[in-house]
N, C-alpha and C. Protein backbone atom coordinates (compact mmCIF):
# COMPACT_ATOMS: atom_id res chain seq x y z
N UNK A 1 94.31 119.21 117.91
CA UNK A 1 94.05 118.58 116.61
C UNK A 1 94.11 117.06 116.74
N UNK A 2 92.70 116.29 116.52
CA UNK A 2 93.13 114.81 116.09
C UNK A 2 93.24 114.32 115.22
N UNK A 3 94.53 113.16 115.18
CA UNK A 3 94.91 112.53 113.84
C UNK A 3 94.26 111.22 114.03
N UNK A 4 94.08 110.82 113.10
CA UNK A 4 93.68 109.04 112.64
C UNK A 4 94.38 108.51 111.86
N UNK A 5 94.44 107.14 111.48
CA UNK A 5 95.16 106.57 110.23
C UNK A 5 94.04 105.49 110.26
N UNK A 6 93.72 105.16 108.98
CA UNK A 6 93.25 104.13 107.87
C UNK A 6 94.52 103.05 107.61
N UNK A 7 94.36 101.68 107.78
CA UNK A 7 94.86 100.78 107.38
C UNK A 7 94.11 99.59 106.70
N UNK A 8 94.35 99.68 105.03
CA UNK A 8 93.21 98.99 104.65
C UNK A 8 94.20 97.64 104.42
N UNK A 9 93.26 96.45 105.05
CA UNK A 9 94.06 94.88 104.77
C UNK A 9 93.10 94.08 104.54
N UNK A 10 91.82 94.34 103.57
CA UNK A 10 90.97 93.86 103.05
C UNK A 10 90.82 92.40 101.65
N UNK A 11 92.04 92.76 101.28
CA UNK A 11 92.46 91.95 99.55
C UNK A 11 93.14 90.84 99.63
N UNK A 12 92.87 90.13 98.92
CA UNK A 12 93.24 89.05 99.17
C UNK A 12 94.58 87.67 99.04
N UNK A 13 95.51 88.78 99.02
CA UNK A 13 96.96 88.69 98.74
C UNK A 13 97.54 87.83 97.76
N UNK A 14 96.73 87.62 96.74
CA UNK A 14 96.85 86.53 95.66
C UNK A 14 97.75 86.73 95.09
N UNK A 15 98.50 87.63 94.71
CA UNK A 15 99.81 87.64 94.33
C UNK A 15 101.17 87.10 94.84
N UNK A 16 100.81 87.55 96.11
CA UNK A 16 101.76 87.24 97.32
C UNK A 16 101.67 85.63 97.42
N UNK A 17 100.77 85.01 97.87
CA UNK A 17 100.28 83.83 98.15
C UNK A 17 100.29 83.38 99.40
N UNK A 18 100.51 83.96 100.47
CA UNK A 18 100.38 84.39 101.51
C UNK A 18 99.64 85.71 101.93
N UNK A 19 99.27 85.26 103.67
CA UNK A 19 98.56 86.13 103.50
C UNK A 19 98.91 87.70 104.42
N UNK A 20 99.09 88.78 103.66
CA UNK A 20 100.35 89.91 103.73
C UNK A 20 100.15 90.13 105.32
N UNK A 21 99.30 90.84 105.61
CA UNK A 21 99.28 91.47 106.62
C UNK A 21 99.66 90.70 107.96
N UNK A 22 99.61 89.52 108.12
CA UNK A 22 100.77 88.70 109.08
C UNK A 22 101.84 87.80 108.90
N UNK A 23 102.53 88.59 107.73
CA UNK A 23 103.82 87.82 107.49
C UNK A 23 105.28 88.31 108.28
N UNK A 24 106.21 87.87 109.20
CA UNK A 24 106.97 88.51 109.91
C UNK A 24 107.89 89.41 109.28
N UNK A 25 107.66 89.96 109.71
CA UNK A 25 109.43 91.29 109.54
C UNK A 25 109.59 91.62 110.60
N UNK A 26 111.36 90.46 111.47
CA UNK A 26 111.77 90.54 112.51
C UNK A 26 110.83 90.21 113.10
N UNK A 27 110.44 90.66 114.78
CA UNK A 27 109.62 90.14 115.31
C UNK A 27 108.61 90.03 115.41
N UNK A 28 107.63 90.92 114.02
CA UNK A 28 106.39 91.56 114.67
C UNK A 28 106.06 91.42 112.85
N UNK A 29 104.44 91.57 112.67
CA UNK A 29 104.06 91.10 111.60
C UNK A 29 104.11 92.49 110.67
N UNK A 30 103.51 92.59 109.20
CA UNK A 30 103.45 93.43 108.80
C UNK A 30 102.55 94.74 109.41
N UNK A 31 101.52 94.03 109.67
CA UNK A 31 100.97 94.99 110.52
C UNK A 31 101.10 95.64 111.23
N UNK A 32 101.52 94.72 112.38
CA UNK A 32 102.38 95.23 114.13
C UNK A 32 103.14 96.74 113.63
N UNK A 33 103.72 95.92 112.52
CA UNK A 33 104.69 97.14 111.94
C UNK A 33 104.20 98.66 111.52
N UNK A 34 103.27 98.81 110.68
CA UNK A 34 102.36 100.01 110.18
C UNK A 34 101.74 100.41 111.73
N UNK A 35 100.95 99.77 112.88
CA UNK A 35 100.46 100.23 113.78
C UNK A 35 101.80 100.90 114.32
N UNK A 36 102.77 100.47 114.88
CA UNK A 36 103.95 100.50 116.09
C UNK A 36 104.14 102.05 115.14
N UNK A 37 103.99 102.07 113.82
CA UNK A 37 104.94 103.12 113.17
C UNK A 37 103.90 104.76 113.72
N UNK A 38 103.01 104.76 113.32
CA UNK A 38 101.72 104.85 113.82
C UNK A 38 101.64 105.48 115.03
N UNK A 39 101.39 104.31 115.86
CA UNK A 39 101.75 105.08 117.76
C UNK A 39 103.09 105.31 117.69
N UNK A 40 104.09 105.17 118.08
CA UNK A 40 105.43 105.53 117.92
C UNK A 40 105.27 107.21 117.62
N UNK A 41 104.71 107.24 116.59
CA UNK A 41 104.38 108.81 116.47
C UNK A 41 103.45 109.96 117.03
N UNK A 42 102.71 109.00 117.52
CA UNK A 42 101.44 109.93 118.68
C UNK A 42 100.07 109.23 118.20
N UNK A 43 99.79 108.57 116.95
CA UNK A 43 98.17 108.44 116.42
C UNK A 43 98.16 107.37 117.14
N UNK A 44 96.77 107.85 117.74
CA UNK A 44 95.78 106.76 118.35
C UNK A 44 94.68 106.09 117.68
N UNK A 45 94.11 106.72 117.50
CA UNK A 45 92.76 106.50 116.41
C UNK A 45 93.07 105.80 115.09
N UNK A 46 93.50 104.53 115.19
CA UNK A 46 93.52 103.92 114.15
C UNK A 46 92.75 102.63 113.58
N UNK A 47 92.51 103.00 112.53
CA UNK A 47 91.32 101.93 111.75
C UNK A 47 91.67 100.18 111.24
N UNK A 48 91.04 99.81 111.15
CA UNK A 48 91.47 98.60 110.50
C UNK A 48 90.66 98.34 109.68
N UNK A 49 90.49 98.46 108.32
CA UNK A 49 89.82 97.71 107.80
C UNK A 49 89.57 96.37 106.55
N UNK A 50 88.98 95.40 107.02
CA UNK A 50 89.42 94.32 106.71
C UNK A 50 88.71 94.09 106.09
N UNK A 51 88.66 92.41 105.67
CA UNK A 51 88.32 91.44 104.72
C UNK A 51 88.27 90.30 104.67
N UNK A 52 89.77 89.67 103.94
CA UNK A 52 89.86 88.53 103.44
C UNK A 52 90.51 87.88 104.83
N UNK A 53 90.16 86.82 105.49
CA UNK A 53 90.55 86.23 106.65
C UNK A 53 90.45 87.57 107.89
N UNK A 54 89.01 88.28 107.94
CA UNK A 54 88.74 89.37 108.83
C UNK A 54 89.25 88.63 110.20
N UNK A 55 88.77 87.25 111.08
CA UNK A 55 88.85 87.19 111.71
C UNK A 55 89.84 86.69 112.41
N UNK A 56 90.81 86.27 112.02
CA UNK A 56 92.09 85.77 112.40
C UNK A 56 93.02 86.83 112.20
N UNK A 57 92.64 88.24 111.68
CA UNK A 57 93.40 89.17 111.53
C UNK A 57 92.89 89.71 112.94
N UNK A 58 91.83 89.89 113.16
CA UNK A 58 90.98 90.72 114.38
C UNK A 58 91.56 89.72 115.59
N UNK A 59 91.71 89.11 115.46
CA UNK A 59 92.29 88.10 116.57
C UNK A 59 93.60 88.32 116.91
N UNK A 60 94.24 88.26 115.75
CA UNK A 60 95.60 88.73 116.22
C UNK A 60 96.49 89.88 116.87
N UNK A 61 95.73 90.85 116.97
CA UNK A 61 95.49 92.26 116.86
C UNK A 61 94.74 92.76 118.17
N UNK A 62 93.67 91.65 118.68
CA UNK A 62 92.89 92.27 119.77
C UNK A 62 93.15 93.05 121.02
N UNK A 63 94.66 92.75 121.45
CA UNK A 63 95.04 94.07 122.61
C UNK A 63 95.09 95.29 122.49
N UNK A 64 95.50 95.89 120.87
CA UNK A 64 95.73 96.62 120.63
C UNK A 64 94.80 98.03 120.42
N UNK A 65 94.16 97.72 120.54
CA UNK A 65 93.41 99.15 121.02
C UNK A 65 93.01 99.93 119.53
N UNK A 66 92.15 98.78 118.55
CA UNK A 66 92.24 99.65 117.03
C UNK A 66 90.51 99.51 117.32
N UNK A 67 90.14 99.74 116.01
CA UNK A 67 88.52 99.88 115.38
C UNK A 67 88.52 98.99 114.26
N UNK A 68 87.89 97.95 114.05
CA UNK A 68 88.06 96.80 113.03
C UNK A 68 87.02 97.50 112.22
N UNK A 69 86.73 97.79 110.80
CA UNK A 69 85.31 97.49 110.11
C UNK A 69 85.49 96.55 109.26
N UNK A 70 84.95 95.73 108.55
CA UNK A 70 85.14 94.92 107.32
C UNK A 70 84.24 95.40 106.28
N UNK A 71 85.21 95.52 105.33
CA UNK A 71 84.64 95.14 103.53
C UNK A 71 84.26 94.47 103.40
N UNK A 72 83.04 94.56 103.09
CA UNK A 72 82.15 92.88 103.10
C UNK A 72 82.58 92.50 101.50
N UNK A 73 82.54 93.58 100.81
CA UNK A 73 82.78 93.36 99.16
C UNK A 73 84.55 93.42 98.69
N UNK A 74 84.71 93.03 99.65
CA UNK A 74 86.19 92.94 99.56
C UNK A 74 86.78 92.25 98.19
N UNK A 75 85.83 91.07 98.00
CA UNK A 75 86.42 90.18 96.67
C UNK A 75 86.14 90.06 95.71
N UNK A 76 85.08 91.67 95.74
CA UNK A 76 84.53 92.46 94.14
C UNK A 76 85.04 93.57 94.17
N UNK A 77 85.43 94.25 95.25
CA UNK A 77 85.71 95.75 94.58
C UNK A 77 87.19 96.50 94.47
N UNK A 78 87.55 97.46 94.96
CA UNK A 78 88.88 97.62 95.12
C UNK A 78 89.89 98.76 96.56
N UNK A 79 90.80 98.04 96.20
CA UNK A 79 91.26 98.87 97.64
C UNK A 79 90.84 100.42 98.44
N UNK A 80 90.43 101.46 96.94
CA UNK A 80 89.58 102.52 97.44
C UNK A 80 88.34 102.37 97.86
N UNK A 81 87.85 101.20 98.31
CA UNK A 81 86.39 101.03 98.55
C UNK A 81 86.94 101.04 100.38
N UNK A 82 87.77 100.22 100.07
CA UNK A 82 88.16 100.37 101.34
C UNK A 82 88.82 101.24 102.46
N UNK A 83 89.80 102.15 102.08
CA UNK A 83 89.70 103.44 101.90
C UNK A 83 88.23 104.62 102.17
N UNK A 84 87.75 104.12 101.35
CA UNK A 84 86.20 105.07 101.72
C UNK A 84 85.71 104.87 103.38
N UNK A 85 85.80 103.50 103.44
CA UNK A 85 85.03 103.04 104.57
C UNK A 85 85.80 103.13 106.00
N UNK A 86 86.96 103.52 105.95
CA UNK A 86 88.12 103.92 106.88
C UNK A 86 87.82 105.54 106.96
N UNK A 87 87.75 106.00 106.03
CA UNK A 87 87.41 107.65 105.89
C UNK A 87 85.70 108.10 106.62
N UNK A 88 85.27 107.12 105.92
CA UNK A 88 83.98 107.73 106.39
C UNK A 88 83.85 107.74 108.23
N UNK A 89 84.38 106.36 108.46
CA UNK A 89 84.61 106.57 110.23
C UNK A 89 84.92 107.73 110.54
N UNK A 90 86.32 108.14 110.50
CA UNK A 90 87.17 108.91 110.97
C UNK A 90 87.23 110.52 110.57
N UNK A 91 85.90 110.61 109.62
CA UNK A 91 85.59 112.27 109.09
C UNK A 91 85.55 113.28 109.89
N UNK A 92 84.76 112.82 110.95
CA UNK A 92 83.98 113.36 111.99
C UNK A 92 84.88 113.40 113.24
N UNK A 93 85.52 112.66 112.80
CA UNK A 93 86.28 112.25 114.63
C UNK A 93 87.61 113.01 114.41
N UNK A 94 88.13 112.91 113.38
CA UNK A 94 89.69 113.52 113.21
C UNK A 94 89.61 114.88 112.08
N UNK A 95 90.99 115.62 112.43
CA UNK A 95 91.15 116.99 111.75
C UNK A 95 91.62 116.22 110.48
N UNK A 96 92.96 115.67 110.66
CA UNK A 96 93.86 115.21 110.28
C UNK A 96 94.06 113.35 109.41
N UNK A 97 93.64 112.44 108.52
CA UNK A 97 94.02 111.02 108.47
C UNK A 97 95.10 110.66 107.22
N UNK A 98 95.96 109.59 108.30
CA UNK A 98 96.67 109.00 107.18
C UNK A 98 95.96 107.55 106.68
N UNK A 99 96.43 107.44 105.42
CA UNK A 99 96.30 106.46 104.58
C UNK A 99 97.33 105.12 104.60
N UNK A 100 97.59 104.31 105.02
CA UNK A 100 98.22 103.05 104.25
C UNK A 100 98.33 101.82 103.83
N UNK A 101 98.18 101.26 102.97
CA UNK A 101 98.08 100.03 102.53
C UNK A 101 98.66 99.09 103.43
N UNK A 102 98.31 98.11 103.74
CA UNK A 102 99.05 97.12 104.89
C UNK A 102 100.43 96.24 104.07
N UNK A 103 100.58 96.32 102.85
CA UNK A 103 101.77 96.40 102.21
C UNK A 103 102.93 97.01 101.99
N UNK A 104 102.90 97.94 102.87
CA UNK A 104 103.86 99.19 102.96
C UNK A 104 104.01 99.50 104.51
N UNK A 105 104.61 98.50 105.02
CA UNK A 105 104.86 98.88 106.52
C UNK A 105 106.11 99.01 107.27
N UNK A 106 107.48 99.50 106.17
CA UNK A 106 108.73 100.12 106.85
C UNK A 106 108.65 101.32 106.50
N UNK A 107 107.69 102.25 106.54
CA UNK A 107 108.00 103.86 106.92
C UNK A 107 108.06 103.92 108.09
N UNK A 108 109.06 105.18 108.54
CA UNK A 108 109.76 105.46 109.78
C UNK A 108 108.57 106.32 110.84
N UNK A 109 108.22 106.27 112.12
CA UNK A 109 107.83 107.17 112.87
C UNK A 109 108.08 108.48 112.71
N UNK A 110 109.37 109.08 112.23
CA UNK A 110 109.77 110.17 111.97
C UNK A 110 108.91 110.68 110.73
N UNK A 111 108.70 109.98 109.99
CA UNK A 111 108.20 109.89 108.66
C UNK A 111 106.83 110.67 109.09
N UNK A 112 106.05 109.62 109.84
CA UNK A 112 104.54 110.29 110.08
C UNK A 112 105.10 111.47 111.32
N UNK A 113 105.69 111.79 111.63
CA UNK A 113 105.64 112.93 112.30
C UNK A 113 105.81 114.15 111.28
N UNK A 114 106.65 113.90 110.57
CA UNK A 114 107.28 115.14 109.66
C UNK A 114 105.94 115.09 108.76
N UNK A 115 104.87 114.18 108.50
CA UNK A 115 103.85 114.62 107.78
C UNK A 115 102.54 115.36 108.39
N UNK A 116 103.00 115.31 109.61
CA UNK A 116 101.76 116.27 110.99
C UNK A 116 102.06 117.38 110.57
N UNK A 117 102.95 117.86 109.66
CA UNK A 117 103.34 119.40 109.73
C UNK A 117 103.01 119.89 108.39
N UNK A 118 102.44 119.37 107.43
CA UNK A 118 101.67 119.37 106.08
C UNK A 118 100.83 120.40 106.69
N UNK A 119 100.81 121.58 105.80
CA UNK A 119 99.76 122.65 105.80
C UNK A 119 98.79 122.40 104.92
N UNK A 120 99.15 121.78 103.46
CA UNK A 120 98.32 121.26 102.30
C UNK A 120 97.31 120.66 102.56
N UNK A 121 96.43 119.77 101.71
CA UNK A 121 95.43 118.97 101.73
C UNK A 121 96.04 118.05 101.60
N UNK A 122 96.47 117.53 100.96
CA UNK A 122 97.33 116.11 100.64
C UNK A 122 99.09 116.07 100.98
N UNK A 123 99.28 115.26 101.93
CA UNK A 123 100.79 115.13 102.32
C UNK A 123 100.65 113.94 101.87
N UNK A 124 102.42 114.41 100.38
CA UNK A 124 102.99 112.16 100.38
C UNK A 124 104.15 112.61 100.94
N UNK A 125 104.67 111.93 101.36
CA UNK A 125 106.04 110.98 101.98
C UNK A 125 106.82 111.13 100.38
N UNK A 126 108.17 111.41 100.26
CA UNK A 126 109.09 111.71 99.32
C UNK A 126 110.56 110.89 99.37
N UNK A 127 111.04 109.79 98.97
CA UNK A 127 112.19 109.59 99.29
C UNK A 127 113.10 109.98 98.02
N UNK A 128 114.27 110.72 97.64
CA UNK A 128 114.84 111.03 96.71
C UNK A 128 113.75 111.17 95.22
N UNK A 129 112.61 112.25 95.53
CA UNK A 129 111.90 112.37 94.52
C UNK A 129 111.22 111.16 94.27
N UNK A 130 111.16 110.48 94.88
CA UNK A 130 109.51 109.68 94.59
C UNK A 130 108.32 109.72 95.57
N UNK A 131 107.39 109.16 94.97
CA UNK A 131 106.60 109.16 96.39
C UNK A 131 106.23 108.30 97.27
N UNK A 132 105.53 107.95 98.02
CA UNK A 132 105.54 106.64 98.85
C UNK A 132 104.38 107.00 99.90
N UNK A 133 104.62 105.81 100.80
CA UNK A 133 103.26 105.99 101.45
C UNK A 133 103.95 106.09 103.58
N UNK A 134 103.15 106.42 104.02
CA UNK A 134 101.55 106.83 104.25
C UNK A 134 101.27 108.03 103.59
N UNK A 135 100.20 108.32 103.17
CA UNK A 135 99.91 109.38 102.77
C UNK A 135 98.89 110.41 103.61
N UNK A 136 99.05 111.49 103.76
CA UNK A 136 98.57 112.34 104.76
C UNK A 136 96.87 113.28 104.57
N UNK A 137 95.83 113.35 104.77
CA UNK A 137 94.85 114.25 104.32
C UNK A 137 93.97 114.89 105.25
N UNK A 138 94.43 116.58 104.82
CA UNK A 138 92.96 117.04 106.15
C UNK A 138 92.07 116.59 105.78
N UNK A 139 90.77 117.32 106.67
CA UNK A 139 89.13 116.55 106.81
C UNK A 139 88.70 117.18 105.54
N UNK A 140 88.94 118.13 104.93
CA UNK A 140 88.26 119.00 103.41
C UNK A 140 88.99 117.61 101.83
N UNK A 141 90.07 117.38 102.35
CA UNK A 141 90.28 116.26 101.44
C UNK A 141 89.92 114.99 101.64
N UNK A 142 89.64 114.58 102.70
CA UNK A 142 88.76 112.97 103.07
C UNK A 142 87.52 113.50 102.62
N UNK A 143 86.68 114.41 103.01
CA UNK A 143 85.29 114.90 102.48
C UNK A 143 85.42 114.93 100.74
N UNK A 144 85.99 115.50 100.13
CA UNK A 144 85.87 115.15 98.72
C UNK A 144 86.11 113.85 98.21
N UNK A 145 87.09 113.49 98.86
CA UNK A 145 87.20 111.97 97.77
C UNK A 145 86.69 110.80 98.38
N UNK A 146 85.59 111.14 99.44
CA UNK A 146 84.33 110.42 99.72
C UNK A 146 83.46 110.60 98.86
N UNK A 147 83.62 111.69 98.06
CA UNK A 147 82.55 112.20 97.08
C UNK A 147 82.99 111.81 95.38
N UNK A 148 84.17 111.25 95.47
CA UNK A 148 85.15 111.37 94.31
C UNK A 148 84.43 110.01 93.39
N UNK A 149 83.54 110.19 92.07
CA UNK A 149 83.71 109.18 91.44
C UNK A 149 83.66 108.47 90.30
N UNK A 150 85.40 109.31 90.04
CA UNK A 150 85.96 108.86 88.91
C UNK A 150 87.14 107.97 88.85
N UNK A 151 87.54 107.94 87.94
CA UNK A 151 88.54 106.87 87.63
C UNK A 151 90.01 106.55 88.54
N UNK A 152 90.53 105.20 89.16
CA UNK A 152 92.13 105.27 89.09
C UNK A 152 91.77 105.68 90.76
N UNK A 153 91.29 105.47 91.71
CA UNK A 153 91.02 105.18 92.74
C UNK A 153 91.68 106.20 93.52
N UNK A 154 92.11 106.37 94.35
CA UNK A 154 92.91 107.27 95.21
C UNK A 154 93.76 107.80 94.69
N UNK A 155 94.48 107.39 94.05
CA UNK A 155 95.36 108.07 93.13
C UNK A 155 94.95 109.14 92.09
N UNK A 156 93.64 108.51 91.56
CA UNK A 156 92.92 109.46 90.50
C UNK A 156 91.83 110.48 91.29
N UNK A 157 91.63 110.31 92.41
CA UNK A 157 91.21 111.41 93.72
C UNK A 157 92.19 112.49 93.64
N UNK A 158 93.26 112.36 94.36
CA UNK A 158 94.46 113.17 94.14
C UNK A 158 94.99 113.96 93.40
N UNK A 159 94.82 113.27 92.10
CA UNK A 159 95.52 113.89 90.82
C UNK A 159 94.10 115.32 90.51
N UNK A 160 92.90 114.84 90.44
CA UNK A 160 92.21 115.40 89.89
C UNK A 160 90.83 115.91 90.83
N UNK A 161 90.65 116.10 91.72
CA UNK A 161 90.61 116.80 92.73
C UNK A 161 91.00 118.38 92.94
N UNK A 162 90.38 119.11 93.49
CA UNK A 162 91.10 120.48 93.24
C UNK A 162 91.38 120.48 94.96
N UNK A 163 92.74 119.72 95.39
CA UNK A 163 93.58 119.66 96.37
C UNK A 163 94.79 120.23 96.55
N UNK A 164 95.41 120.76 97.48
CA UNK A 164 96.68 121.20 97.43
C UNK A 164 97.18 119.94 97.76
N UNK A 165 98.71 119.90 97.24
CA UNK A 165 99.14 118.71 97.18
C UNK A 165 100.63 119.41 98.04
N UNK A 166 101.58 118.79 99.01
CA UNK A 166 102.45 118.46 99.21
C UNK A 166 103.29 117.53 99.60
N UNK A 167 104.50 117.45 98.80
CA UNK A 167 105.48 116.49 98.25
C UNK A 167 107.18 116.47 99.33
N UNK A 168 106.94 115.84 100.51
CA UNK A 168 107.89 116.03 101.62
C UNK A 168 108.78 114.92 101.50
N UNK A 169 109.91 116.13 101.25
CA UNK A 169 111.05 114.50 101.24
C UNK A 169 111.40 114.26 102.92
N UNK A 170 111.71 113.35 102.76
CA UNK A 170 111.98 112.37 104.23
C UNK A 170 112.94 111.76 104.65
N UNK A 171 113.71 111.68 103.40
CA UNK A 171 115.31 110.37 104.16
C UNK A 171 115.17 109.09 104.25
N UNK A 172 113.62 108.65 103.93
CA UNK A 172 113.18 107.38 104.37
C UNK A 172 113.10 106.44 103.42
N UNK A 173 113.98 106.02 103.12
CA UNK A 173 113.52 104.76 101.41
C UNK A 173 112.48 103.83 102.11
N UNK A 174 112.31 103.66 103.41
CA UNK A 174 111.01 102.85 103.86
C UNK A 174 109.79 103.05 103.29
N UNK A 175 109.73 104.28 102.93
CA UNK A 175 108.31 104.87 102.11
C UNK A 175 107.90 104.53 100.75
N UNK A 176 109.22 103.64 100.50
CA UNK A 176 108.80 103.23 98.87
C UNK A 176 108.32 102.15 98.60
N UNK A 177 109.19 101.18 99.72
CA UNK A 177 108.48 98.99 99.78
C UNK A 177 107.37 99.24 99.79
N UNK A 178 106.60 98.30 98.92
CA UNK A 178 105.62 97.64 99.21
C UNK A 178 105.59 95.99 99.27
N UNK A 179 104.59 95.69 99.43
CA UNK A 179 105.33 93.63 98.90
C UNK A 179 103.47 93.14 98.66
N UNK A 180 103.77 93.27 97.05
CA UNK A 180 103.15 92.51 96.27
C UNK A 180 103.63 90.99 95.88
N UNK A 181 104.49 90.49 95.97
CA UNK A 181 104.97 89.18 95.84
C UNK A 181 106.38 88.76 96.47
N UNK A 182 106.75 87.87 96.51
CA UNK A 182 107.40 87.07 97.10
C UNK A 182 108.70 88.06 97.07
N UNK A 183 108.74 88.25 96.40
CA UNK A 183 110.65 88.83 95.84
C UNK A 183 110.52 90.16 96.43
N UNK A 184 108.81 90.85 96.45
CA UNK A 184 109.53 92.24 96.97
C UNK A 184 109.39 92.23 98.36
N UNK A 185 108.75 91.05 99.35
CA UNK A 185 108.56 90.49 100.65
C UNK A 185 110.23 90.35 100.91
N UNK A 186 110.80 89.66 100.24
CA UNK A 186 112.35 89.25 100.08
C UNK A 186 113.35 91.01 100.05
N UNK A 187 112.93 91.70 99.19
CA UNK A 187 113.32 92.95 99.99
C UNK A 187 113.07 93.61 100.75
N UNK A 188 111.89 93.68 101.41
CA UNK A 188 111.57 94.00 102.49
C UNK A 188 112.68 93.86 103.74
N UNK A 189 112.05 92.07 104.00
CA UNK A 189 113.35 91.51 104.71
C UNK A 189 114.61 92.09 104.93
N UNK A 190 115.47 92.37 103.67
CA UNK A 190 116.61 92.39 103.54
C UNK A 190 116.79 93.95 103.99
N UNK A 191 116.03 95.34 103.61
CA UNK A 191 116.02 96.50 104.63
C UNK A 191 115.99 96.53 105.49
N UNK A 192 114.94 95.73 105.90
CA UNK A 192 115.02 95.48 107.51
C UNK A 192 115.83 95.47 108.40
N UNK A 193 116.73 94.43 107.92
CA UNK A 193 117.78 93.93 108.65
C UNK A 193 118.74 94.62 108.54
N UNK A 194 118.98 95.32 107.21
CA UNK A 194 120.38 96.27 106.97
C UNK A 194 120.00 97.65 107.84
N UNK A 195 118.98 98.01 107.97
CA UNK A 195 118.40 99.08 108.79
C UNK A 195 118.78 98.56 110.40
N UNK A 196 118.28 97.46 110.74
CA UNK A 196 118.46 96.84 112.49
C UNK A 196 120.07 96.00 112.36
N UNK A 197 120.87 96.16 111.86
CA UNK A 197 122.36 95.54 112.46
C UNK A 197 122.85 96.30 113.09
């Protein structure tokens, strides 16, 4: 069985004001972080797809052994566009793809392993009853919500979709950060470190 992962870092971090996907946590950027989490677990086949500062992201990144595409419409449309275009690669090539926003990059290796074992169509990541990301989908659920187009983006794929859904708790509060702005970058940080002392 092959797995893939989608990493969409297309948007243009205007909230943040920086720009997310190479901001450090510890030694290695946000990114480094979502990839390392990624291989660490066995996936090879992983996507990149970009955008806003495509090429200084592709630059930074170049040993690593990914697949760049860019959103050309990155600064009209929305993060499921990008999403689509990570999926549509990887339909054909993988059984198995995860999903994650390049804003959400302290989920654990363990994390994506324990979601290889999703029998469902849709695996989320669960920390004390919530949900979080990466999110997990066989090839019958990337094939529909390539096809999906209604409202509320991936999320509204999911919900309304006729998918099996499973909801795996994990142990991992890593699955819940994201960092939309400064303060939740600032918690990030601060897991981090209480996690690595």
């Amino acid at each position: 069985m092959k797995t893939g992962a989608v990493i969409t870092a297309a948007g243009l971090s205007s909230r943040m004001g920086s720009f997310k996907p190479l901001l450090k946590i510890g030694n290695f950027t946000a990114i480094e972080h979502i990839i390392l989490g990624f291989r660490f677990a066995g996936i090879k086949n992983i996507v990149i797809v970009t955008g806003n500062k495509a090429e200084e992201l592709e630059s930074s990144l170049k040993s690593l052994d990914l697949v760049f595409l860019k959103n050309d419409m990155y600064e009209h449309n929305e993060m499921f566009d990008s999403v689509r275009i990570g999926l549509n690669f990887l339909k054909d090539l993988c059984d198995k793809i995860f999903i994650s926003p390049v804003d959400a990059p302290l989920f654990a290796p363990d994390t994506v392993k324990a979601l290889l074992h999703c029998k469902a169509n849709v695996g989320i990541p669960v920390y004390q009853g919530k949900s979080g990301h990466p999110i997990i989908l066989d090839n019958e659920a990337a094939c529909k919500i390539l096809e999906y187009k209604g409202a509320d983006g991936l999320r509204g794929a999911v919900a309304n979709l006729s998918l099996t859904i499973e909801r795996i708790e994990t142990g991992d509060r890593g699955v819940l950060y994201d960092m939309n702005t400064q303060a939740d970058y600032a918690g990030i940080i601060q897991l981090y470190e209480k996690k690595n002392q």
